[in-house]
Protein backbone atom coordinates (compact mmCIF):
# COMPACT_ATOMS: atom_id res chain seq x y z
CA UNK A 1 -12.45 -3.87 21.75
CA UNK A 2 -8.66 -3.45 21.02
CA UNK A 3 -8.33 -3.16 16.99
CA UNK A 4 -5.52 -3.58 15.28
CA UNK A 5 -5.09 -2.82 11.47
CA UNK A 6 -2.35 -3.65 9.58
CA UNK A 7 -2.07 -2.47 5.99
CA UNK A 8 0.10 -1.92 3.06
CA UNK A 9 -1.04 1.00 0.20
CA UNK A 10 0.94 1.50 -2.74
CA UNK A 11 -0.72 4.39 -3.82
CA UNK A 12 -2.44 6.19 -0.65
CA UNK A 13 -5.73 4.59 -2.03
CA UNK A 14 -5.44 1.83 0.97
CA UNK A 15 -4.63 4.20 3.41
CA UNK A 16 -7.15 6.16 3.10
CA UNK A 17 -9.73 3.56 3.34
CA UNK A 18 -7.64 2.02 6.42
CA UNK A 19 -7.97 6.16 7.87
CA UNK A 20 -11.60 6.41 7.00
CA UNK A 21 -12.71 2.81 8.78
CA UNK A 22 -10.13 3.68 11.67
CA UNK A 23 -11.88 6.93 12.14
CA UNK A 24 -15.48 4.88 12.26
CA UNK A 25 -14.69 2.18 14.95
CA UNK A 26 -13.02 4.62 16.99
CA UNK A 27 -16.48 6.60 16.49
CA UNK A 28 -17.83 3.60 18.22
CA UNK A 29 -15.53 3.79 21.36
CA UNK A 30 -12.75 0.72 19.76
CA UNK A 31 -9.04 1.40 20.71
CA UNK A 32 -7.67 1.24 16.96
CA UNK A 33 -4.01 1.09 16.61
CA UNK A 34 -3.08 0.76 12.62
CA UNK A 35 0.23 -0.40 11.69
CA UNK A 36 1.55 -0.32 7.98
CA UNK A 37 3.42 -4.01 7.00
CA UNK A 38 6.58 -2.59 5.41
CA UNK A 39 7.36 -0.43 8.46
CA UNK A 40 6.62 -3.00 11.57
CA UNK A 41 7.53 -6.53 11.68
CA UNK A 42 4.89 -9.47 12.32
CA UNK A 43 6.62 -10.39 15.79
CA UNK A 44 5.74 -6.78 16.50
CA UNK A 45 2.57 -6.63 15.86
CA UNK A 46 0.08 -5.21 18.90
CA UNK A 47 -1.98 -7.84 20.90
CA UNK A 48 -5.82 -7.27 19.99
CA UNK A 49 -9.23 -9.07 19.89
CA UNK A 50 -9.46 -8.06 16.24
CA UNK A 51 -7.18 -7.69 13.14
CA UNK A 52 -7.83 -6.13 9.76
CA UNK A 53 -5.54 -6.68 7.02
CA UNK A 54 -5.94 -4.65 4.31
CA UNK A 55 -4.31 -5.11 0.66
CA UNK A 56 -3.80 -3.77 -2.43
CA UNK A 57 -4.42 -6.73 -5.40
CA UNK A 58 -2.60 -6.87 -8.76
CA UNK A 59 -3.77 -9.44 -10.95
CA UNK A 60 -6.54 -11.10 -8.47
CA UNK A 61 -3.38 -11.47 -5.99
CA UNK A 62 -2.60 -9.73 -2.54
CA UNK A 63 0.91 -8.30 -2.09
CA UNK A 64 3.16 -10.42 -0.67
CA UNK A 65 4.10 -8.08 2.21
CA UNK A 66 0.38 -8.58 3.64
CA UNK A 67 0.34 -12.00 3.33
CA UNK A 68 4.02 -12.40 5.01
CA UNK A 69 2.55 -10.22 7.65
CA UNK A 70 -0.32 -12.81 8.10
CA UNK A 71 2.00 -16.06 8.32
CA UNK A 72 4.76 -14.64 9.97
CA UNK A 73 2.43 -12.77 12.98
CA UNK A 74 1.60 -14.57 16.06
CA UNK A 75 -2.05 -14.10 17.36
CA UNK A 76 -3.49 -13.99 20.17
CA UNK A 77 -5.62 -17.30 20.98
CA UNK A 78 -9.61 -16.70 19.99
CA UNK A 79 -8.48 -13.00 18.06
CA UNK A 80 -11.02 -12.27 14.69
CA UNK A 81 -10.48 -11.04 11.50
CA UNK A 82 -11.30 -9.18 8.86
CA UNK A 83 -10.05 -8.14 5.40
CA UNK A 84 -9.64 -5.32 3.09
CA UNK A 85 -9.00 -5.81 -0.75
CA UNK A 86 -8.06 -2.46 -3.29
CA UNK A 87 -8.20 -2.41 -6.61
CA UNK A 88 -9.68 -2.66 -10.35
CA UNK A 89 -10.26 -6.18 -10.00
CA UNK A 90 -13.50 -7.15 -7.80
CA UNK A 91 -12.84 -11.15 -8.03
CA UNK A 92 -12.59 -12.70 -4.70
CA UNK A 93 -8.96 -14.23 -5.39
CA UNK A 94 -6.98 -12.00 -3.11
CA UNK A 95 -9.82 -12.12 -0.45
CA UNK A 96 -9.45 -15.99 -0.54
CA UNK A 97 -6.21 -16.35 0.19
CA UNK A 98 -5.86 -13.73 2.76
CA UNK A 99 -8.96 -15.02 4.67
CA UNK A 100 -7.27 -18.81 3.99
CA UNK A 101 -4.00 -17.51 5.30
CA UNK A 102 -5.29 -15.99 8.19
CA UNK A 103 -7.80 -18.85 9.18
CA UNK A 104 -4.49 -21.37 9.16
CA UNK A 105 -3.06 -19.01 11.51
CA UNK A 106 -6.25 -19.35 13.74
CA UNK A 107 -7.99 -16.05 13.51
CA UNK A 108 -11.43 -16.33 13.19
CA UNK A 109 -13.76 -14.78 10.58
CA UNK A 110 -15.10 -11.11 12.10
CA UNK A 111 -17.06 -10.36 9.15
CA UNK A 112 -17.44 -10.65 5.37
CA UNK A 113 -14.38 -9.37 3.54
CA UNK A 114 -14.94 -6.24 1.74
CA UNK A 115 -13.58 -5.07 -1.10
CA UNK A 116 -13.12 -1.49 -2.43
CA UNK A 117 -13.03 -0.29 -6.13
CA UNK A 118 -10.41 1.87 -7.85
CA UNK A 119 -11.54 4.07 -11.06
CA UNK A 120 -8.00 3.69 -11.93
CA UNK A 121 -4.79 1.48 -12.01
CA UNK A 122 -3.77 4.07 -9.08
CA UNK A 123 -6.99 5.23 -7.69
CA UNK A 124 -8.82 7.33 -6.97
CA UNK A 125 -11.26 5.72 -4.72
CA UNK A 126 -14.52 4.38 -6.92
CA UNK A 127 -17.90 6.07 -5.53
CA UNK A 128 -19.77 4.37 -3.17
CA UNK A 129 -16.44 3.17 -1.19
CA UNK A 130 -17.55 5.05 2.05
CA UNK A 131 -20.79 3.16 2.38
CA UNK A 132 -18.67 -0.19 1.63
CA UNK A 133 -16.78 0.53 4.75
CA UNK A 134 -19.60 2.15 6.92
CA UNK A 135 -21.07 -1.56 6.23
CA UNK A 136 -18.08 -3.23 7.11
CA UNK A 137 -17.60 -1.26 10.62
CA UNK A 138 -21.50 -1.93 11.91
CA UNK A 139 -20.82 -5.75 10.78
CA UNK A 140 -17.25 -5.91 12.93
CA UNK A 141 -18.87 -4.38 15.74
């Protein structure tokens, strides 16, 4: 499956979790290609069967660069998703709108958004993240 990941990380704590789950599918013979939002436009984005978006959240809310990305991409016809929240705050807000945003674009739901934990206003990671993501890789394939 051709995997595309687009993500935006403030403060490395999103990249590392967009590394880690790269690392994993790619472990399970995907062709992962990860793209961060601020460097490539959404006209530019690769073709694939699957997308990830992954997010930082302030306030319960994604950035605004992610969900640009999302309505300003054009999918492929029949494409999934899947999404990636950061931060302090575990409310499903940001995961809502992201998963709303991309379902309007009409990418279909891959798996069950995750999101990941920060100790932190800037990280690090909180404990257990791995296992959040080794989770999220069986479910997307």
């Amino acid at each position: 499956m051709n995997i595309c990941i687009a993500y935006f990380s403030k403060f490395g704590n999103g990249k590392k979790c967009v590394d880690e789950l790269s690392a994993l599918l790619e472990g399970k013979g995907h062709s992962v290609e990860k793209v961060n939002v601020q460097e490539t436009r959404p006209q530019d984005a690769p073709r694939a069967d699957l997308y990830i978006f992954s997010s930082p959240t302030r306030g319960g809310q994604p950035t605004g660069k992610v969900m640009g990305f999302i309505k300003k991409g054009s999918f492929p016809e029949n494409a999934k998703f899947g999404i990636i929240s950061t931060g302090m705050d575990l409310s499903t807000g940001a995961l809502n709108r992201l998963e709303g945003a991309a379902e309007k674009k009409g990418l279909q739901k891959g798996a069950k958004g995750i999101r990941i934990k920060l100790s932190g206003l800037k990280g690090p990671l909180a404990e257990g993240y791995q296992d959040t993501l080794k989770s999220f890789a069986e479910e997307l394939g």
